[in-house]
C-alpha atoms as a PDB file:
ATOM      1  CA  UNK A   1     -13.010 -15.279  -4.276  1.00  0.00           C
ATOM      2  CA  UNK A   2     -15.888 -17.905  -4.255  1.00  0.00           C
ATOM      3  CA  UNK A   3     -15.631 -21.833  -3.735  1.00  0.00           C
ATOM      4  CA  UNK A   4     -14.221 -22.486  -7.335  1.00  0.00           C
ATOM      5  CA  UNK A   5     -12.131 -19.855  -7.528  1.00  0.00           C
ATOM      6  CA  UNK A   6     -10.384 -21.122  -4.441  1.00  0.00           C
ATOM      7  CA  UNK A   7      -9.933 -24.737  -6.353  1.00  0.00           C
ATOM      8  CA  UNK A   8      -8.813 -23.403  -9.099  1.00  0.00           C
ATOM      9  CA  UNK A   9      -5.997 -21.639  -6.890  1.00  0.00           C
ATOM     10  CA  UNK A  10      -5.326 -24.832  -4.943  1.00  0.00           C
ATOM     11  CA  UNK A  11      -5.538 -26.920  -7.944  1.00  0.00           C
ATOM     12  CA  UNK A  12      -2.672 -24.294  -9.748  1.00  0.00           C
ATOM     13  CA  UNK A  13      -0.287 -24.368  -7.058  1.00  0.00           C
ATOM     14  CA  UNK A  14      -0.173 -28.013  -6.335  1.00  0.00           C
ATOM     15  CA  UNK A  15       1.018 -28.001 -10.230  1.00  0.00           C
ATOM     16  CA  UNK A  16       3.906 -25.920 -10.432  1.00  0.00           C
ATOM     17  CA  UNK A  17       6.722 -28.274 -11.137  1.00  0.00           C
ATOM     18  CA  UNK A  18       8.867 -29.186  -7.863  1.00  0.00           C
ATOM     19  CA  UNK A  19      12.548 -28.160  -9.370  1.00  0.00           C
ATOM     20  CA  UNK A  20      11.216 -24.729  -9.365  1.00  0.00           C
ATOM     21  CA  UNK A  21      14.111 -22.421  -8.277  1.00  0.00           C
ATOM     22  CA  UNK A  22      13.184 -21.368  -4.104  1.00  0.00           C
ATOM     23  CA  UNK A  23      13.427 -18.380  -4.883  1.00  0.00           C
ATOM     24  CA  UNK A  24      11.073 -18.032  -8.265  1.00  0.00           C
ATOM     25  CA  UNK A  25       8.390 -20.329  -5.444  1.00  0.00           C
ATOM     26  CA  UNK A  26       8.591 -17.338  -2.814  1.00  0.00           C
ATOM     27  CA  UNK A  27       7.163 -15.273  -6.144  1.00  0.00           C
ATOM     28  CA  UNK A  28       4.227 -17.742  -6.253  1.00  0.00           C
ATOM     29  CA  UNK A  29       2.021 -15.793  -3.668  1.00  0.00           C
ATOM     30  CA  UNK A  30      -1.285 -16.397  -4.214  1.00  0.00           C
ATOM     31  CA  UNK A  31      -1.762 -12.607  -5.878  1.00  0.00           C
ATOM     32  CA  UNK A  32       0.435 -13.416  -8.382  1.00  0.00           C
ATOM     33  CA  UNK A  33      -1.407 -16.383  -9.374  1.00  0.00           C
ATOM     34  CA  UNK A  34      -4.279 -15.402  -9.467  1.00  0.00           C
ATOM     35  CA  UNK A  35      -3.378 -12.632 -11.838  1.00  0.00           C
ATOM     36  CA  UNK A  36      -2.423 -15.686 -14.079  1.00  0.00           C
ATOM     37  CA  UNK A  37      -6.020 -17.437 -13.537  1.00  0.00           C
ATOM     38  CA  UNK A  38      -7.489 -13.640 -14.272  1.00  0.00           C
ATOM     39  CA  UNK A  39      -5.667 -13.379 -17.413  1.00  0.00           C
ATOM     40  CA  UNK A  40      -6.985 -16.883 -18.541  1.00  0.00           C
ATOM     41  CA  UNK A  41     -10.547 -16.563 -17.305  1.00  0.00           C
ATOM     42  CA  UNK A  42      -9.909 -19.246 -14.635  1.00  0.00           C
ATOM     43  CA  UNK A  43      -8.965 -21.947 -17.117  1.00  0.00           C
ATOM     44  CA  UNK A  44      -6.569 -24.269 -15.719  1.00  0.00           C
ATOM     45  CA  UNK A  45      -4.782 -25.673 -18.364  1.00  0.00           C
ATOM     46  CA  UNK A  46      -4.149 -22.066 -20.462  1.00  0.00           C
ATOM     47  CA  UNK A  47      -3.105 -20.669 -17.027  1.00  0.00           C
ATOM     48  CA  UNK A  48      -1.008 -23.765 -16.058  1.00  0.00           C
ATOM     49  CA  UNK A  49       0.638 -23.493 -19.595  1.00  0.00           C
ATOM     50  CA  UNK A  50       1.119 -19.267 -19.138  1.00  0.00           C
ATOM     51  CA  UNK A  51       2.597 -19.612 -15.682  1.00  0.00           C
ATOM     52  CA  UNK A  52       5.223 -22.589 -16.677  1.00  0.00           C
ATOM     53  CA  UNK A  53       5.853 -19.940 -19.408  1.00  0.00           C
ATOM     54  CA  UNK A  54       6.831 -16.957 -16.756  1.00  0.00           C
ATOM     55  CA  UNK A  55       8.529 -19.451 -13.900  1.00  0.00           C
ATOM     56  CA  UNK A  56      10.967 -20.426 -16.904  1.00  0.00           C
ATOM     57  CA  UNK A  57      11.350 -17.073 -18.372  1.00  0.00           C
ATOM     58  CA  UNK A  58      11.720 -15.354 -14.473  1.00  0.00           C
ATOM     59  CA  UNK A  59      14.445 -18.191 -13.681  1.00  0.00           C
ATOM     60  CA  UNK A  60      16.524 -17.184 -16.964  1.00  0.00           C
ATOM     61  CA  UNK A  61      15.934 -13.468 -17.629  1.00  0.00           C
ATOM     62  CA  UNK A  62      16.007 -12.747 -13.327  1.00  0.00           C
ATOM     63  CA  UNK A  63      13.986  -9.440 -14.485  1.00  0.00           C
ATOM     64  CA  UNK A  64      13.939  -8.814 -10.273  1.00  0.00           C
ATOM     65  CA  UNK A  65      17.864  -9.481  -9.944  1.00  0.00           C
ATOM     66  CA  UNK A  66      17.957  -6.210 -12.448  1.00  0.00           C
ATOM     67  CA  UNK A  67      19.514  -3.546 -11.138  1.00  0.00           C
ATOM     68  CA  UNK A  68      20.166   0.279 -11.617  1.00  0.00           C
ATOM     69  CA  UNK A  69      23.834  -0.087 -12.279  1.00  0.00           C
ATOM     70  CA  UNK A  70      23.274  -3.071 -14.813  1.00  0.00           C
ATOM     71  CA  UNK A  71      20.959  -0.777 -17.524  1.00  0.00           C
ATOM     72  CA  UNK A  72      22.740   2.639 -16.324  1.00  0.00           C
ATOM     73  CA  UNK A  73      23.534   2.955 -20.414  1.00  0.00           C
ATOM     74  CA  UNK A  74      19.497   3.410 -20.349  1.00  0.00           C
ATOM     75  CA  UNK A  75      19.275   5.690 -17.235  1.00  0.00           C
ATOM     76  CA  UNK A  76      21.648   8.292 -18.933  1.00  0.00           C
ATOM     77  CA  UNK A  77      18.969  10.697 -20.393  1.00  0.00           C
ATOM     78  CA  UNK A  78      16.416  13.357 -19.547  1.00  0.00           C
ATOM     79  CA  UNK A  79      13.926  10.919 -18.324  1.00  0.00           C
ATOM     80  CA  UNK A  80      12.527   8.839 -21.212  1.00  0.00           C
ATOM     81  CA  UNK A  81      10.849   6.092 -18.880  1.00  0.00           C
ATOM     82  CA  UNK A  82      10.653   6.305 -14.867  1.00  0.00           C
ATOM     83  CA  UNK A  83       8.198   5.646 -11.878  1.00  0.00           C
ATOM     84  CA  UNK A  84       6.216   9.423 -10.986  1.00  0.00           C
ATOM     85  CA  UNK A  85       3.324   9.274  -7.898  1.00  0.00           C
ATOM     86  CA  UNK A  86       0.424   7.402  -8.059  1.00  0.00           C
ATOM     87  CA  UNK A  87      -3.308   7.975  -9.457  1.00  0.00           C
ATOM     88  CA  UNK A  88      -6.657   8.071  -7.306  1.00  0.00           C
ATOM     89  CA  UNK A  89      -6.389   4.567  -6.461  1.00  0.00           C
ATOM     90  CA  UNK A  90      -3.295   4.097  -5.537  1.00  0.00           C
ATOM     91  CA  UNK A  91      -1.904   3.196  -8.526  1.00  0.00           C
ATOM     92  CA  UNK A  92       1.717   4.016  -9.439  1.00  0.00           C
ATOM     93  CA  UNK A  93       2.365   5.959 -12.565  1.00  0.00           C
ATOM     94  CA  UNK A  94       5.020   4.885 -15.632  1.00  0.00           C
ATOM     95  CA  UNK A  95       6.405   7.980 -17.521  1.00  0.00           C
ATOM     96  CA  UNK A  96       8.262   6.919 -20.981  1.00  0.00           C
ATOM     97  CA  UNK A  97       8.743   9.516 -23.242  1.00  0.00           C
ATOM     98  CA  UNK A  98      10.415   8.059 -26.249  1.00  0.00           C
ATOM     99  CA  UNK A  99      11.978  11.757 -27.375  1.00  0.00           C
ATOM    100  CA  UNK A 100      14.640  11.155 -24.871  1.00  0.00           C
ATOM    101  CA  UNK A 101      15.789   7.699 -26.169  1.00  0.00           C
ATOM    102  CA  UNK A 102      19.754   8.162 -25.956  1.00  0.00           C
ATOM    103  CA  UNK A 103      20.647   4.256 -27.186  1.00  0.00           C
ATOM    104  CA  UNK A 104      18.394   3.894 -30.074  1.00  0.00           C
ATOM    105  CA  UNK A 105      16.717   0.430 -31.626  1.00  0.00           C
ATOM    106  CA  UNK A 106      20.042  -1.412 -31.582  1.00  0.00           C
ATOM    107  CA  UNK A 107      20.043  -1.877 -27.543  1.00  0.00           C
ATOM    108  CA  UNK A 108      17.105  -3.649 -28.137  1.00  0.00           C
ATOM    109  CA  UNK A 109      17.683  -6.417 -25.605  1.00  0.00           C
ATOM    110  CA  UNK A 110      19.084  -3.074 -22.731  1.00  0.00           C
ATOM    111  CA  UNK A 111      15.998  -1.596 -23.220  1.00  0.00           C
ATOM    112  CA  UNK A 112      13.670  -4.402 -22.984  1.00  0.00           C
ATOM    113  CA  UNK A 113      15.859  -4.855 -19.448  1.00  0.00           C
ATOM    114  CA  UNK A 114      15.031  -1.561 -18.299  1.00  0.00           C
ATOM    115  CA  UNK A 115      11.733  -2.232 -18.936  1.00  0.00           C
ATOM    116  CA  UNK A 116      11.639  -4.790 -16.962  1.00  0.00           C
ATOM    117  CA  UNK A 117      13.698  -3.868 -14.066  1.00  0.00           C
ATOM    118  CA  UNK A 118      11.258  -0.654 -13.822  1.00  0.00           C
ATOM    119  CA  UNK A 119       7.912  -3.275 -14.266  1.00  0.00           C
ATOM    120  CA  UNK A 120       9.634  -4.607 -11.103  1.00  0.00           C
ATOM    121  CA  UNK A 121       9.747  -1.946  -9.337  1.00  0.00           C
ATOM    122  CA  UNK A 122       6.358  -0.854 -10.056  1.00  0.00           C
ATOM    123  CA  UNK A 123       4.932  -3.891  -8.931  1.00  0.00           C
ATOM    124  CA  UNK A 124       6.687  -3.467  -5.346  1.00  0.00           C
ATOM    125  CA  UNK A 125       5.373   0.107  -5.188  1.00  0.00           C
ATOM    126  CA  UNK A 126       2.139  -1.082  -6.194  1.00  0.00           C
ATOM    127  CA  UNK A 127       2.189  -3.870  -3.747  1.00  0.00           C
ATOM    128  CA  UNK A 128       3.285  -1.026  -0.850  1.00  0.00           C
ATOM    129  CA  UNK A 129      -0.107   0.749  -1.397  1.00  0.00           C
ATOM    130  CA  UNK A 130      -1.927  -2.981  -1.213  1.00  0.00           C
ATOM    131  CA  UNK A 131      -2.894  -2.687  -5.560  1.00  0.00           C
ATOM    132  CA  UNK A 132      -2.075  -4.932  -8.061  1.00  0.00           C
ATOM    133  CA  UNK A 133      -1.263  -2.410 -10.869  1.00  0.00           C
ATOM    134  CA  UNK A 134      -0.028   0.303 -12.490  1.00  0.00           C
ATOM    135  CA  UNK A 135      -0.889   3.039 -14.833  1.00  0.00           C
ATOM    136  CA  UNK A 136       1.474   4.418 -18.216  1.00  0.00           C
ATOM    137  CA  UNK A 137       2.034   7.604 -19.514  1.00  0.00           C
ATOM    138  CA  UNK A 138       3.177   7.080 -22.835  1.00  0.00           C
ATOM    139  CA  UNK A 139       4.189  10.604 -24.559  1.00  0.00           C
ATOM    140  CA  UNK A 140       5.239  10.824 -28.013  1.00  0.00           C
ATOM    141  CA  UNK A 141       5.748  14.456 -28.540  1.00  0.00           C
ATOM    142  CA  UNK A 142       8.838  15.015 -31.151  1.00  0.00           C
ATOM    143  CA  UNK A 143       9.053  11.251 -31.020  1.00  0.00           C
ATOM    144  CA  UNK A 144       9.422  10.002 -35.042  1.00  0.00           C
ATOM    145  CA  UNK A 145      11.633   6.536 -33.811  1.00  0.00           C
ATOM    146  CA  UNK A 146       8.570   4.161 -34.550  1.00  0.00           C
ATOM    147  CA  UNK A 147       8.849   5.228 -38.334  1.00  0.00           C
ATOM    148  CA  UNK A 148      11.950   2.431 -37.949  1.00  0.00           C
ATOM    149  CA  UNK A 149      11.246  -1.187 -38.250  1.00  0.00           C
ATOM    150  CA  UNK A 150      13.807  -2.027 -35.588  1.00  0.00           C
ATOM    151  CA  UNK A 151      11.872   0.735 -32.797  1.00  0.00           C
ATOM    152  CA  UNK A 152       8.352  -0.839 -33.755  1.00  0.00           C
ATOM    153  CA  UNK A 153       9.993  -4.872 -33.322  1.00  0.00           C
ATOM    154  CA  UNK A 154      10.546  -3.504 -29.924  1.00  0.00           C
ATOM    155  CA  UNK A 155       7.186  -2.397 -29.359  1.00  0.00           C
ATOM    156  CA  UNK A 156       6.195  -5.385 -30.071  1.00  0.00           C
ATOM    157  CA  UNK A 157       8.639  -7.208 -27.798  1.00  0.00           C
ATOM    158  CA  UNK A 158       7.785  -4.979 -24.694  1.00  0.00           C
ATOM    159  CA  UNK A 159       3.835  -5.628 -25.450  1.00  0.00           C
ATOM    160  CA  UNK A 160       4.535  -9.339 -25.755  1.00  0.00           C
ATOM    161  CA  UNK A 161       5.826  -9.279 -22.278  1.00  0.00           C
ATOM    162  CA  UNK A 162       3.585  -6.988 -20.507  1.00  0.00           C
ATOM    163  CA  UNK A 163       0.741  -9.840 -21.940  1.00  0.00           C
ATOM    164  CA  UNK A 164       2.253 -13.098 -21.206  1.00  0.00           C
ATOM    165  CA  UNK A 165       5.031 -12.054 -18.164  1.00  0.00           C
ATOM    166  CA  UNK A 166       3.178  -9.177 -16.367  1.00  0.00           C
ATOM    167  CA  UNK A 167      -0.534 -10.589 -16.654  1.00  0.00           C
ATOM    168  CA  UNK A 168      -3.271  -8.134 -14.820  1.00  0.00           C
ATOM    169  CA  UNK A 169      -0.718  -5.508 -14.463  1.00  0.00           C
ATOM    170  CA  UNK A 170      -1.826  -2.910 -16.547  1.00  0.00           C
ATOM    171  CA  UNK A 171      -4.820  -0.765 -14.642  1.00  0.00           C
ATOM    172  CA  UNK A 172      -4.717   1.642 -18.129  1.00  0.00           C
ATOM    173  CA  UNK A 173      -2.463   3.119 -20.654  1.00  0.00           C
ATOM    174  CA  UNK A 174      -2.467   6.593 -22.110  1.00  0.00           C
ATOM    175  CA  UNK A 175      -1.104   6.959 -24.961  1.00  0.00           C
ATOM    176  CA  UNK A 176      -0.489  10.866 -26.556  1.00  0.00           C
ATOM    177  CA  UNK A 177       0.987  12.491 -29.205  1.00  0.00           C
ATOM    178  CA  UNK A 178       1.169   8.926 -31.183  1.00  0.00           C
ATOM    179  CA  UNK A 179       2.602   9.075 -34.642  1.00  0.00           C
ATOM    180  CA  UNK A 180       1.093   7.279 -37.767  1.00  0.00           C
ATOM    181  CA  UNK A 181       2.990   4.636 -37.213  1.00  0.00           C
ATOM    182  CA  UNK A 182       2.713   3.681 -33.715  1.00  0.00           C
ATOM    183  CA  UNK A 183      -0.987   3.778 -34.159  1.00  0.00           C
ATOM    184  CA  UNK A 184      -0.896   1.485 -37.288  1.00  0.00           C
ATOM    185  CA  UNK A 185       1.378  -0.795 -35.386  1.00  0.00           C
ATOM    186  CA  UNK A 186      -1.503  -0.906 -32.458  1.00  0.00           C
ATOM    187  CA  UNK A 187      -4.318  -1.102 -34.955  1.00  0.00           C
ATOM    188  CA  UNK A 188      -2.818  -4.161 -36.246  1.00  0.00           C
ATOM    189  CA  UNK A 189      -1.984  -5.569 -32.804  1.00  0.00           C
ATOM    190  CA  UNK A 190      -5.467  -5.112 -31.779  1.00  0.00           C
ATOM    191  CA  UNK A 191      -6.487  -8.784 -32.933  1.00  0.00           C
ATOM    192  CA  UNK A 192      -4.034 -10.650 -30.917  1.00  0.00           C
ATOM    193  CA  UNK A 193      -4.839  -9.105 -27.800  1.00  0.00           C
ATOM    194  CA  UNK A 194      -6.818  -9.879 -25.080  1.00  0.00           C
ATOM    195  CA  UNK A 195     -10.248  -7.925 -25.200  1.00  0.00           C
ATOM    196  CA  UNK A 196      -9.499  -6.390 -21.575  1.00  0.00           C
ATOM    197  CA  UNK A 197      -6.022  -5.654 -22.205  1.00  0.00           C
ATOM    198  CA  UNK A 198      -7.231  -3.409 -25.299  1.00  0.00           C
ATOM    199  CA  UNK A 199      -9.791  -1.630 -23.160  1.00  0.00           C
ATOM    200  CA  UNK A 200      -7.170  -0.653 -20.829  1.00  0.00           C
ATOM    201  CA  UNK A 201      -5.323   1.336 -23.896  1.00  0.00           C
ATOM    202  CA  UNK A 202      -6.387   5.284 -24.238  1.00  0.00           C
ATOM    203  CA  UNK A 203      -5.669   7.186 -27.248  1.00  0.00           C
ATOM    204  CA  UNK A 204      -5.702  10.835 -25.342  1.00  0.00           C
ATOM    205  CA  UNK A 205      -7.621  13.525 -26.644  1.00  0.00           C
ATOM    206  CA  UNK A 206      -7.751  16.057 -24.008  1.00  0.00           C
ATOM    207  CA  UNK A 207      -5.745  16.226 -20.427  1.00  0.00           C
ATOM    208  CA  UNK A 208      -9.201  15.709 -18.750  1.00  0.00           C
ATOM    209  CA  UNK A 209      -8.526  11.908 -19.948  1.00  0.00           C
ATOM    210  CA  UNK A 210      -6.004  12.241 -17.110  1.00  0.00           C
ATOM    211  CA  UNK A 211      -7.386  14.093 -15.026  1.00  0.00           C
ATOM    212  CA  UNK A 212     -10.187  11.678 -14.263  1.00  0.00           C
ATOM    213  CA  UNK A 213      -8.126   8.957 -13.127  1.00  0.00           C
ATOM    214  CA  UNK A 214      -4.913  11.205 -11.645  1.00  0.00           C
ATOM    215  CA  UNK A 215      -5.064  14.301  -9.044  1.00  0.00           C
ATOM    216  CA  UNK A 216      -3.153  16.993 -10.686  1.00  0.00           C
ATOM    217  CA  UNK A 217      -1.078  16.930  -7.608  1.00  0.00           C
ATOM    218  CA  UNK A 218       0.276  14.067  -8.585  1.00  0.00           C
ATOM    219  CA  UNK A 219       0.164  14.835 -12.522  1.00  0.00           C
ATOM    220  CA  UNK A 220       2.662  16.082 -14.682  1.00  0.00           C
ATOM    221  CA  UNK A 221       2.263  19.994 -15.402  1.00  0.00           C
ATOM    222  CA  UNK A 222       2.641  18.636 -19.033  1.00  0.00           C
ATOM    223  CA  UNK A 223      -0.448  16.673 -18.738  1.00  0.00           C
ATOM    224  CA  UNK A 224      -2.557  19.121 -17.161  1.00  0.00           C
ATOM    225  CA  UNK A 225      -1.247  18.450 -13.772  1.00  0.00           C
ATOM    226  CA  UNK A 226       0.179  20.367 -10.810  1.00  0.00           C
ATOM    227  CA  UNK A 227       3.408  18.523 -10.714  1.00  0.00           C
ATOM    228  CA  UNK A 228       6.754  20.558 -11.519  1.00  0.00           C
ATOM    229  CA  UNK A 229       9.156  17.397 -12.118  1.00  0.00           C
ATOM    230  CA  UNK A 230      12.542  17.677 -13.754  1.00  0.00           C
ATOM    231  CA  UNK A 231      14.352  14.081 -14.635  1.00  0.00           C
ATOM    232  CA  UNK A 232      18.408  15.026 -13.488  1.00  0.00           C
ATOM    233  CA  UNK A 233      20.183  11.533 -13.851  1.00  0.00           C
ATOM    234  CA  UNK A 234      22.808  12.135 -10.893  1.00  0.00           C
ATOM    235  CA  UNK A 235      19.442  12.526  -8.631  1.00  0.00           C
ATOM    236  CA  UNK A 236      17.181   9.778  -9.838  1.00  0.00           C
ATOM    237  CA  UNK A 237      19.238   6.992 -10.934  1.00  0.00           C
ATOM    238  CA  UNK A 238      19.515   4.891  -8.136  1.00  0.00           C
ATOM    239  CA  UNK A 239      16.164   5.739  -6.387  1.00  0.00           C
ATOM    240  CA  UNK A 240      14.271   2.840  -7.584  1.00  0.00           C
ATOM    241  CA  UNK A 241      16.907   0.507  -5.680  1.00  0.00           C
ATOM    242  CA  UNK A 242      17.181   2.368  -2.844  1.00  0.00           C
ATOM    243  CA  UNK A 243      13.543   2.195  -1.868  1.00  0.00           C
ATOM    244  CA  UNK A 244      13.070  -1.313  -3.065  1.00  0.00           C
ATOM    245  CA  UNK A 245      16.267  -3.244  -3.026  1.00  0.00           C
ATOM    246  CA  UNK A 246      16.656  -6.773  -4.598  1.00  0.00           C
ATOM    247  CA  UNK A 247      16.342  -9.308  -2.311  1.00  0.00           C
END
């Protein structure tokens, strides 16, 4: 970082209000803020206002007190979202493959929990290979759910938190196999996002698209990879807390 960068991140912490929660402060590294100052181009009152935004939203929601057991209702399927490998740079990959939904639209506020608690987790395996963020896989083979006005109000929940609660997270997300009305729902969306965060988004055309940014040893066979990975729930559903337990 240069001279004013540095202000700016001196300037930022000295603001975050006192009665912050211990425990949301110990968040407060100086990664995660900048991420904030990133996502704002380094203007201090926008990023001030963002951060306030999370630290209140972090205290409430607790999105890293979630555990495993607590969204087990969403864990209960053939894999429809969980953490696979990493890409080239040491990224770590987000599977969610909607076909496998078992709960449907009205768990709205489970899912947007699982979601979370897996964001969470990502950003600790990120953090383990010294990177910031994270890549998605987001397969909609024999998906039609986003045809529903409830499944596409959750879309645009989860998207309204990735932008304003998991700033300068996303490294890229592919997105295959969309149906009409996921990509309407995008297309529309497009205006209101933020002109990097729509660069990061990749309709997939070909498994190459993968291929440049993942080694197929650590790519799903599906996607043109090397990777033979079954999703068994009695295996996997714990795994995320047993490598990186709540604190």
């Amino acid at each position: 970082m240069n001279e004013s960068q540095l202000n700016s991140l001196e300037r930022l912490r000295k603001e975050i209000p006192p009665e912050t929660d211990p425990e949301i402060l110990e968040w407060c590294t100086d990664a995660n803020l900048c991420r904030y100052l990133r996502a704002r181009d380094w203007d201090h009152d926008k990023t001030l206002f963002m951060l306030k935004n999370s630290l209140q939203w972090r205290a409430t929601y607790k999105p890293h007190k979630i555990t495993a057991e607590e969204v087990v209702g969403e864990l209960k399927n053939k894999g429809k979202m969980y953490r696979g490998g990493y890409d080239r740079y040491g990224r770590p990959i987000l599977y969610m493959k909607p076909r496998y939904d078992n709960t449907g639209a009205n768990e709205r506020e489970q899912k947007v929990r699982y979601l979370c608690y897996l964001l969470e987790k990502c950003h600790k395996a990120a953090l383990k290979k010294d990177k910031e963020k994270i890549v998605l896989v987001i397969d909609f083979k024999d998906n039609n759910q986003l045809s529903n006005l409830s499944n596409i109000k959750v879309s645009q929940e989860v998207l309204g938190i990735l932008q304003d609660h998991y700033p300068e997270t996303l490294g890229v997300a592919f997105i295959t196999n969309a149906p009409w009305a996921f990509s309407f729902f995008i297309s529309c969306m497009y205006p209101f996002m933020h002109p990097i965060t729509k660069s990061k988004i990749k309709m997939v055309s070909s498994n190459k698209d993968y291929l440049q940014v993942i080694d197929p040893e650590q790519l799903e066979v599906d996607y043109g990879g090397a990777l033979e990975f079954k999703y068994d729930f009695d295996q996997h559903w714990n795994k995320e807390d047993l490598e990186f337990p709540n604190l």
